[in-house]
PDB file of N, CA and C in Angstrom:
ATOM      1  N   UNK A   1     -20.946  16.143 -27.298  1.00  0.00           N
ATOM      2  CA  UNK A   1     -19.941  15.839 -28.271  1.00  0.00           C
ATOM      3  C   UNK A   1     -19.122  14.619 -27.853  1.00  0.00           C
ATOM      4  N   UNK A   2     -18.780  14.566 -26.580  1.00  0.00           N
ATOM      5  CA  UNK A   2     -18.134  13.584 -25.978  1.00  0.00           C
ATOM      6  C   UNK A   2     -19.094  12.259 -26.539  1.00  0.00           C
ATOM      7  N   UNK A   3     -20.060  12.193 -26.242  1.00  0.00           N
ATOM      8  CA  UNK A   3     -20.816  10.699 -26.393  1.00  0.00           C
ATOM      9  C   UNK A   3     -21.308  10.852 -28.254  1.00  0.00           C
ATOM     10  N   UNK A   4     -20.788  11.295 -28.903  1.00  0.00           N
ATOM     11  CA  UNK A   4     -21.064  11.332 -30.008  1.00  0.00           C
ATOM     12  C   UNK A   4     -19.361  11.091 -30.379  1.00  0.00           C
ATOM     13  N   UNK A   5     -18.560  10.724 -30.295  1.00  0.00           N
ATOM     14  CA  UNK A   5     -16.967  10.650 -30.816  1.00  0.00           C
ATOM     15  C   UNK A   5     -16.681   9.545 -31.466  1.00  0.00           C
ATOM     16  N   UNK A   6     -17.491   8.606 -31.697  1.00  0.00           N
ATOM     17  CA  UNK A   6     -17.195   7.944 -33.011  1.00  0.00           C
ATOM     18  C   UNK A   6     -17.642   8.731 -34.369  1.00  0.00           C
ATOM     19  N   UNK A   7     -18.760   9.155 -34.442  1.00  0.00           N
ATOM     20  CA  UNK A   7     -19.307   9.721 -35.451  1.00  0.00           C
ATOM     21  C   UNK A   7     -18.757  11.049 -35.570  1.00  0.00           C
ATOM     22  N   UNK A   8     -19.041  12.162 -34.470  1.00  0.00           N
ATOM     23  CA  UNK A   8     -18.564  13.092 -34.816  1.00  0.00           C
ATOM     24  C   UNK A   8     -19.649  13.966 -35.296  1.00  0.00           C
ATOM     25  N   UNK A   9     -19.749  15.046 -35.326  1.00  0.00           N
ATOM     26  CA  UNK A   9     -20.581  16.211 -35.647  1.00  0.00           C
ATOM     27  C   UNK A   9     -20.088  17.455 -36.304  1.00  0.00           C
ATOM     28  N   UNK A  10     -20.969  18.002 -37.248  1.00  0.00           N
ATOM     29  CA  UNK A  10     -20.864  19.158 -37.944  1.00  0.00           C
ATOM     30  C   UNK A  10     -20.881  20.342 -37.074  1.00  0.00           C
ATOM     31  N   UNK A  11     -20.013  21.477 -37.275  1.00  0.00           N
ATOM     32  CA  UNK A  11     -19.761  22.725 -36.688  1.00  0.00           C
ATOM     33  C   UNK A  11     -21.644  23.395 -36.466  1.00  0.00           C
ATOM     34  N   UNK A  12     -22.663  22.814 -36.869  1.00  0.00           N
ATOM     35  CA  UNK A  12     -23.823  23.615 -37.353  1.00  0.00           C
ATOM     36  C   UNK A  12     -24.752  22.656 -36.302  1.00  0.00           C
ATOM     37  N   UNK A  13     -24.518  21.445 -36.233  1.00  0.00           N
ATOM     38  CA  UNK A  13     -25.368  20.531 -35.132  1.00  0.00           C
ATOM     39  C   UNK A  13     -24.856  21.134 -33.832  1.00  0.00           C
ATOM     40  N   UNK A  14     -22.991  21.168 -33.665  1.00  0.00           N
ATOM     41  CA  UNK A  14     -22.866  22.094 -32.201  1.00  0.00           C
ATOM     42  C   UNK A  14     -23.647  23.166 -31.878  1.00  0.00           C
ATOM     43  N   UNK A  15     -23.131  23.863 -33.000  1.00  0.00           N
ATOM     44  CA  UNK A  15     -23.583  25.893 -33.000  1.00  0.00           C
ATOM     45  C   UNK A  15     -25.109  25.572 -32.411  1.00  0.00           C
ATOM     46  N   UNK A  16     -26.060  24.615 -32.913  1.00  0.00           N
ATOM     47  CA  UNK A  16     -27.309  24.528 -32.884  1.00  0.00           C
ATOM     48  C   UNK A  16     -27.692  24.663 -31.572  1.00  0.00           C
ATOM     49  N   UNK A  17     -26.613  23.826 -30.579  1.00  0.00           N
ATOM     50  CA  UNK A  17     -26.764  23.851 -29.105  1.00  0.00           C
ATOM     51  C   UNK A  17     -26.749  25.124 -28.114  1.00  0.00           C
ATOM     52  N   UNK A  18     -26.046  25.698 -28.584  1.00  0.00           N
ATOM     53  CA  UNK A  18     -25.706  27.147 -28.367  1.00  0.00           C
ATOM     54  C   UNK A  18     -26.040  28.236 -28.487  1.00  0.00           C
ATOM     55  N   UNK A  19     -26.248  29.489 -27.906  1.00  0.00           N
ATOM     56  CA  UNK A  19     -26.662  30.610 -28.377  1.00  0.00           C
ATOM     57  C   UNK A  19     -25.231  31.281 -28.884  1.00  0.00           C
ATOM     58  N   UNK A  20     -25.384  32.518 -29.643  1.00  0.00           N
ATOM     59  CA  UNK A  20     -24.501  33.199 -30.031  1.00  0.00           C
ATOM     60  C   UNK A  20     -23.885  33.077 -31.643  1.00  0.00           C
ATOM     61  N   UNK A  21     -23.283  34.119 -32.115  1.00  0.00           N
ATOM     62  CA  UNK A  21     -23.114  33.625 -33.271  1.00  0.00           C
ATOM     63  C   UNK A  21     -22.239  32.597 -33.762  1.00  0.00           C
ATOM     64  N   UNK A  22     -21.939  32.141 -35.278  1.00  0.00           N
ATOM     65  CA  UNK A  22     -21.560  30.704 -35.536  1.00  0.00           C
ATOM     66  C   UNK A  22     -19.762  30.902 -35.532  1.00  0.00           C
ATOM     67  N   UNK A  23     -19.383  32.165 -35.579  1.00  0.00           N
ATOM     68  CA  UNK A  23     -18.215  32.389 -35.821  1.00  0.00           C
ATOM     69  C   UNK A  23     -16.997  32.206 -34.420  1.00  0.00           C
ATOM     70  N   UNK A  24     -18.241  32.459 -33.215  1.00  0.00           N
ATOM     71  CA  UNK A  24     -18.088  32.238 -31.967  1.00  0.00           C
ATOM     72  C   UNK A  24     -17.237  30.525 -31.316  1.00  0.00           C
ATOM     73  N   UNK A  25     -18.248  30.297 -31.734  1.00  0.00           N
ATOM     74  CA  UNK A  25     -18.678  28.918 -31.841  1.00  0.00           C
ATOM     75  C   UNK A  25     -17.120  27.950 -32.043  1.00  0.00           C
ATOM     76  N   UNK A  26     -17.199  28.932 -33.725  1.00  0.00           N
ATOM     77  CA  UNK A  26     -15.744  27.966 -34.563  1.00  0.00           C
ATOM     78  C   UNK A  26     -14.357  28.146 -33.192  1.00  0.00           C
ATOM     79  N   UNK A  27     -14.200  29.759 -33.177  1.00  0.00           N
ATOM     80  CA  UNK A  27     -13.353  29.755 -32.183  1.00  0.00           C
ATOM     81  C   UNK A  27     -12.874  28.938 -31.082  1.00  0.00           C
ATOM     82  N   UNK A  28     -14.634  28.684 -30.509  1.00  0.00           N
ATOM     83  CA  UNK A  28     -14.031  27.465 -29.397  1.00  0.00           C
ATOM     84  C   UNK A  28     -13.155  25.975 -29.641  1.00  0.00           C
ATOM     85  N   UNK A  29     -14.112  26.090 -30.949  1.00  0.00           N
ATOM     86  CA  UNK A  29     -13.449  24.473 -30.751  1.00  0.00           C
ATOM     87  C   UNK A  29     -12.269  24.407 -31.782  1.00  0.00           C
ATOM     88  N   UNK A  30     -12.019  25.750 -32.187  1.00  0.00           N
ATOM     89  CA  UNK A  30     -10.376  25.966 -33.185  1.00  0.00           C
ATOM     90  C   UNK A  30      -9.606  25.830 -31.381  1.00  0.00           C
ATOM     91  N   UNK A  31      -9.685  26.343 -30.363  1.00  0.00           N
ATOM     92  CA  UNK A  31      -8.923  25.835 -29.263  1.00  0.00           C
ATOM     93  C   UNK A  31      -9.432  24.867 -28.577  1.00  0.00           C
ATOM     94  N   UNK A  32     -10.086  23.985 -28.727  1.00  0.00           N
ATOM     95  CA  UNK A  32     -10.368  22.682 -27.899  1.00  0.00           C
ATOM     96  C   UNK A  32      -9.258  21.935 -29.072  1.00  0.00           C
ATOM     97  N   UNK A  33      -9.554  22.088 -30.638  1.00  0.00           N
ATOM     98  CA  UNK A  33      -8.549  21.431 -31.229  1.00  0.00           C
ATOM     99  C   UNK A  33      -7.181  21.704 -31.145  1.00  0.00           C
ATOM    100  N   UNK A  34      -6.656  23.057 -30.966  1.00  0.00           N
ATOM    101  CA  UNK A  34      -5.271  22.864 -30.628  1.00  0.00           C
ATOM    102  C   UNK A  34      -5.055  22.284 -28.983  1.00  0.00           C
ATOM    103  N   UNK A  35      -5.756  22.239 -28.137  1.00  0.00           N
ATOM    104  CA  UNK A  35      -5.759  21.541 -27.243  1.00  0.00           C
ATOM    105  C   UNK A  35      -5.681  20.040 -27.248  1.00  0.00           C
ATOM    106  N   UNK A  36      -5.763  19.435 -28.399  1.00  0.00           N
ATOM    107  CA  UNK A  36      -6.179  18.110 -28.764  1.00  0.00           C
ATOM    108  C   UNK A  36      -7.165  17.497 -27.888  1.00  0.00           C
ATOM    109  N   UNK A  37      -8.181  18.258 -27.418  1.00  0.00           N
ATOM    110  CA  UNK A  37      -9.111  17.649 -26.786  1.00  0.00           C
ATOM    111  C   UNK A  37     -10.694  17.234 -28.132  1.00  0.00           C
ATOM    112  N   UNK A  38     -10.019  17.630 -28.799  1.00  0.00           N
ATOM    113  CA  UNK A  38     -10.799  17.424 -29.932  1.00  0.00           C
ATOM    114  C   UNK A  38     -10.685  17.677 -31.421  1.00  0.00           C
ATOM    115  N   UNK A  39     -10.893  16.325 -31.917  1.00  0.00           N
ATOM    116  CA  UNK A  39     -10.048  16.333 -33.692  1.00  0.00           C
ATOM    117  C   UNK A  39     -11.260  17.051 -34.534  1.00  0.00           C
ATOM    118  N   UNK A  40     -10.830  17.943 -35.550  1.00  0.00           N
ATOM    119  CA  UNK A  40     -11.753  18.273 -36.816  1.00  0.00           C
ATOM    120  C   UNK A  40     -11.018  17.637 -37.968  1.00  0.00           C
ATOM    121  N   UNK A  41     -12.503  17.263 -38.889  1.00  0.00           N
ATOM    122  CA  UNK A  41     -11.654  16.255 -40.202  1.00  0.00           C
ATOM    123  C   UNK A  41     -13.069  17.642 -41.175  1.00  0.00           C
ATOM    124  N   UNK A  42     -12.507  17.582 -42.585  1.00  0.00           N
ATOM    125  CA  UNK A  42     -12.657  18.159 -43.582  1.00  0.00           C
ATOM    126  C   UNK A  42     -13.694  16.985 -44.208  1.00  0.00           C
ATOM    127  N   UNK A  43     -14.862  16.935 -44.052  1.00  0.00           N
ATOM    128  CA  UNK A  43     -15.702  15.933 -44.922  1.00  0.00           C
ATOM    129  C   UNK A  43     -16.460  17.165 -46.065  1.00  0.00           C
ATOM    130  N   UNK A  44     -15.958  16.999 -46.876  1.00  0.00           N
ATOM    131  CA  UNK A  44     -16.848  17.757 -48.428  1.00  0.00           C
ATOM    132  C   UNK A  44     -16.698  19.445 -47.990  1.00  0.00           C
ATOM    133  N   UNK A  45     -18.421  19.672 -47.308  1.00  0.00           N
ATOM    134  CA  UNK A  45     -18.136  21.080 -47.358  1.00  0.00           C
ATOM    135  C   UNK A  45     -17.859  21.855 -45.513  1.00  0.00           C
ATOM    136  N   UNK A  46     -18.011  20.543 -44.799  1.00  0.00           N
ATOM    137  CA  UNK A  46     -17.885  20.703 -43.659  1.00  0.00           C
ATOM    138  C   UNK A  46     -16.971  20.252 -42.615  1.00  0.00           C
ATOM    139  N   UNK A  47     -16.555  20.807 -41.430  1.00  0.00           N
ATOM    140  CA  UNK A  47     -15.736  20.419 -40.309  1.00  0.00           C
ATOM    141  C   UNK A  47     -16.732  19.319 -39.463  1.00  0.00           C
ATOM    142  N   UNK A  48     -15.985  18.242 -39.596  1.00  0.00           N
ATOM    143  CA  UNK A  48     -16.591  17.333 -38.634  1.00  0.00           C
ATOM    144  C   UNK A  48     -15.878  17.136 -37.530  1.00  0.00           C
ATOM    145  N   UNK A  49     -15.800  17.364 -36.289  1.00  0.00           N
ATOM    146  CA  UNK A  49     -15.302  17.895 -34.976  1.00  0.00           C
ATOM    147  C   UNK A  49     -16.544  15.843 -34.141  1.00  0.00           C
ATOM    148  N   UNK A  50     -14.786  15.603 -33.638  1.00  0.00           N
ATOM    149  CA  UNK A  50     -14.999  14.362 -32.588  1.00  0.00           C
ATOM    150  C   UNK A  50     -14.408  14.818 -31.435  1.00  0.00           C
ATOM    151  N   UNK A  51     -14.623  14.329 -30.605  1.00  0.00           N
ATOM    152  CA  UNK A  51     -13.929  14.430 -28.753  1.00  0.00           C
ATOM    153  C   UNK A  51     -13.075  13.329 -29.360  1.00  0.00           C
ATOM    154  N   UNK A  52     -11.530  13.598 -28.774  1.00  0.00           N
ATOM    155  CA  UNK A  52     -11.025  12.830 -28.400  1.00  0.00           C
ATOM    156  C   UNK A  52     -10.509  11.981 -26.928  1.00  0.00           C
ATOM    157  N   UNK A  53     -11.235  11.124 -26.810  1.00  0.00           N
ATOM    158  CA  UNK A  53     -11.719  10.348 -25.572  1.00  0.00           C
ATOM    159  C   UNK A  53     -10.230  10.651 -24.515  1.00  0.00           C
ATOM    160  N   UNK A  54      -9.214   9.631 -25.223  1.00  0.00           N
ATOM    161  CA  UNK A  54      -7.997   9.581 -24.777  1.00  0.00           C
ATOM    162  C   UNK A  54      -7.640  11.242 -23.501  1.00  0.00           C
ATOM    163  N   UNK A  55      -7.573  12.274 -24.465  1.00  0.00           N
ATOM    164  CA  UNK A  55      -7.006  13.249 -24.176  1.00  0.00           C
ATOM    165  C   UNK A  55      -8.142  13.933 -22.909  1.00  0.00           C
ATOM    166  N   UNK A  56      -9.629  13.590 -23.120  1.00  0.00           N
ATOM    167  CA  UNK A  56     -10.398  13.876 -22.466  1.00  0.00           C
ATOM    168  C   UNK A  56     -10.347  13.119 -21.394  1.00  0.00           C
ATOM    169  N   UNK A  57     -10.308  11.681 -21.317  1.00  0.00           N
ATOM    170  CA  UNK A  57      -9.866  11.426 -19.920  1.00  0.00           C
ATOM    171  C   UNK A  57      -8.536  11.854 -18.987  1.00  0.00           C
ATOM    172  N   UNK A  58      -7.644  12.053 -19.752  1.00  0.00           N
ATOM    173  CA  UNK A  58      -6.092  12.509 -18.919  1.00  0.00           C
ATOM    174  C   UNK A  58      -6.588  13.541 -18.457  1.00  0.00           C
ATOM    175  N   UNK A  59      -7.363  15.113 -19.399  1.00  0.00           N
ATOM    176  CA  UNK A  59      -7.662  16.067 -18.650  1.00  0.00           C
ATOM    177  C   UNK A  59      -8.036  16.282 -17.358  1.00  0.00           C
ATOM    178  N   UNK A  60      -9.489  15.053 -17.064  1.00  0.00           N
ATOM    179  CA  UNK A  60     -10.184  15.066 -15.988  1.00  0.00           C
ATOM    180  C   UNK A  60      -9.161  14.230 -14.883  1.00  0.00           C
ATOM    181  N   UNK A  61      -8.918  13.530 -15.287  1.00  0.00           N
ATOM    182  CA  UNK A  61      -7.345  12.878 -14.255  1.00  0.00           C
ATOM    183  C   UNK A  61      -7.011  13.938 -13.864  1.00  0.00           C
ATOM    184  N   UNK A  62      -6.098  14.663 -14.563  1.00  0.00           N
ATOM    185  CA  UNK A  62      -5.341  15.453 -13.930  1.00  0.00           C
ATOM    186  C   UNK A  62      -5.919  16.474 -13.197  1.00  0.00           C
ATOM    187  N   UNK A  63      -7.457  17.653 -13.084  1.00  0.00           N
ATOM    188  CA  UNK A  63      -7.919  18.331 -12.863  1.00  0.00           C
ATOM    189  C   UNK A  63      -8.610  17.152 -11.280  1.00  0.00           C
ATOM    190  N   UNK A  64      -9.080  16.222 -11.032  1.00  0.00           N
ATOM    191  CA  UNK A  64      -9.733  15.611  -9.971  1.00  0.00           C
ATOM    192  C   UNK A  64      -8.364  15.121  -9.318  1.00  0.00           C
ATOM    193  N   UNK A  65      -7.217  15.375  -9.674  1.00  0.00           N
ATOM    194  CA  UNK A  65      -6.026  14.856  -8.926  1.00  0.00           C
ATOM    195  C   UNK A  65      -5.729  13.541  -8.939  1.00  0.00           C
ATOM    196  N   UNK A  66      -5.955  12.361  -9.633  1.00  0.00           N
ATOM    197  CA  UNK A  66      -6.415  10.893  -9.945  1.00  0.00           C
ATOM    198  C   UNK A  66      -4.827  10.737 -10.615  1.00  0.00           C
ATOM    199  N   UNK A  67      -4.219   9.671  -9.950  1.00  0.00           N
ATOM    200  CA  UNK A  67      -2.498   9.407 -10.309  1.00  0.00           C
ATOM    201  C   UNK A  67      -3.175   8.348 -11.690  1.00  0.00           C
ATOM    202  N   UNK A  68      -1.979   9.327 -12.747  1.00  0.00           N
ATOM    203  CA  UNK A  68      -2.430   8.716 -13.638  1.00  0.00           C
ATOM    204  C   UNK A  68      -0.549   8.894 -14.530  1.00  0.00           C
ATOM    205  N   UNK A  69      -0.585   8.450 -15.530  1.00  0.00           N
ATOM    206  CA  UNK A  69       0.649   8.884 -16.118  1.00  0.00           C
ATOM    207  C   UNK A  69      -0.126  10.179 -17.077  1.00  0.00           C
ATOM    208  N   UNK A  70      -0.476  11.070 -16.553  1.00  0.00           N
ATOM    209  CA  UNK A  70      -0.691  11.891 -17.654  1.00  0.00           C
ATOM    210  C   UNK A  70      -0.062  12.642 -18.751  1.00  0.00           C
ATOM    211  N   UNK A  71      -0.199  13.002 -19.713  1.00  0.00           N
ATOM    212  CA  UNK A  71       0.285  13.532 -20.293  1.00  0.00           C
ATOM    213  C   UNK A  71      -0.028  14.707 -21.496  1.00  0.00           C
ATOM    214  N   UNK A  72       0.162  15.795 -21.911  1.00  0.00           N
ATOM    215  CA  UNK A  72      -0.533  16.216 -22.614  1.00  0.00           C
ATOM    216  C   UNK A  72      -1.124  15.645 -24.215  1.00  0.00           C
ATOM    217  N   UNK A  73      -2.131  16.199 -24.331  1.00  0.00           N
ATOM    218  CA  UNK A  73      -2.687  15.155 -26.290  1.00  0.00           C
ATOM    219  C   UNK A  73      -1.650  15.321 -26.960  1.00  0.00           C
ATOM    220  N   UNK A  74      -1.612  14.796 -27.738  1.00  0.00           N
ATOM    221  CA  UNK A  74      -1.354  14.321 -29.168  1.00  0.00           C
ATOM    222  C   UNK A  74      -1.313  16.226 -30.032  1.00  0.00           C
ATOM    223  N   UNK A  75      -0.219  16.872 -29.807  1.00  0.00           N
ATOM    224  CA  UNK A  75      -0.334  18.481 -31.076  1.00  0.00           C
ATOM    225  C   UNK A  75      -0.670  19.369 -29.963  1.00  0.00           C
ATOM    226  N   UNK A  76      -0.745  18.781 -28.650  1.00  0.00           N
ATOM    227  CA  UNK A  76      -1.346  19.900 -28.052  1.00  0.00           C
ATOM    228  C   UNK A  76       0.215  20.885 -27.723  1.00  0.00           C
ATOM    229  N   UNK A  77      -0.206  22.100 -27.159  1.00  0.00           N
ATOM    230  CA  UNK A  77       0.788  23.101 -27.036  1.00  0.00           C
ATOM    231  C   UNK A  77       1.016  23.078 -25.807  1.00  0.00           C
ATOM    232  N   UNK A  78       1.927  23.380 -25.199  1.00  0.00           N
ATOM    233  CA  UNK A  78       2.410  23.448 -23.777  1.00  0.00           C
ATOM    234  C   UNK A  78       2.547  25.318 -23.478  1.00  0.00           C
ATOM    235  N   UNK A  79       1.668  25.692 -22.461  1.00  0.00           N
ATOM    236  CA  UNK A  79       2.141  27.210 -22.148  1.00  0.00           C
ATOM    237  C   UNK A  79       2.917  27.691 -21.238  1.00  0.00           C
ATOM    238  N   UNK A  80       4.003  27.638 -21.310  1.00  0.00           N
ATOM    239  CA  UNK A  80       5.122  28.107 -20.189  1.00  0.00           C
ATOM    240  C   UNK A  80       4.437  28.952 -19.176  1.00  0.00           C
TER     241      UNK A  80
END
């Protein structure tokens, strides 16, 4: 998904990657999106789900310890 984030992909090309059912699936990336690690847009009858690069690099910054100004994405939630 990451190397696909200009274009972006349908909830049904992911699921495809995956075992398990499709409802599964949505879940994850309903929290990768409130994570803002990844945007869904409404095209016709489908969720088109991009990585958002930005937020995906701060993550790995911050997780490999790499001084960065990090900060959390763009909507993401903070958990006390």
């Amino acid at each position: 998904m990451v190397h696909n984030s200009a274009n972006g992909e349908c909830v049904d090309v992911i699921a495809s990657r995956f075992s398990g059912p499709l409802s599964n699936i949505s879940l994850h990336l309903a929290v990768l999106s409130r994570a803002g690690l990844i945007v869904g847009q409404r095209q016709k009858h489908a969720v088109v789900y991009r990585s958002n690069p930005q937020a995906v690099e701060d993550l790995l910054c911050y997780v490999l310890g790499i001084e960065t100004d990090w900060r959390f994405a763009p909507g993401a939630r903070r958990h006390n």
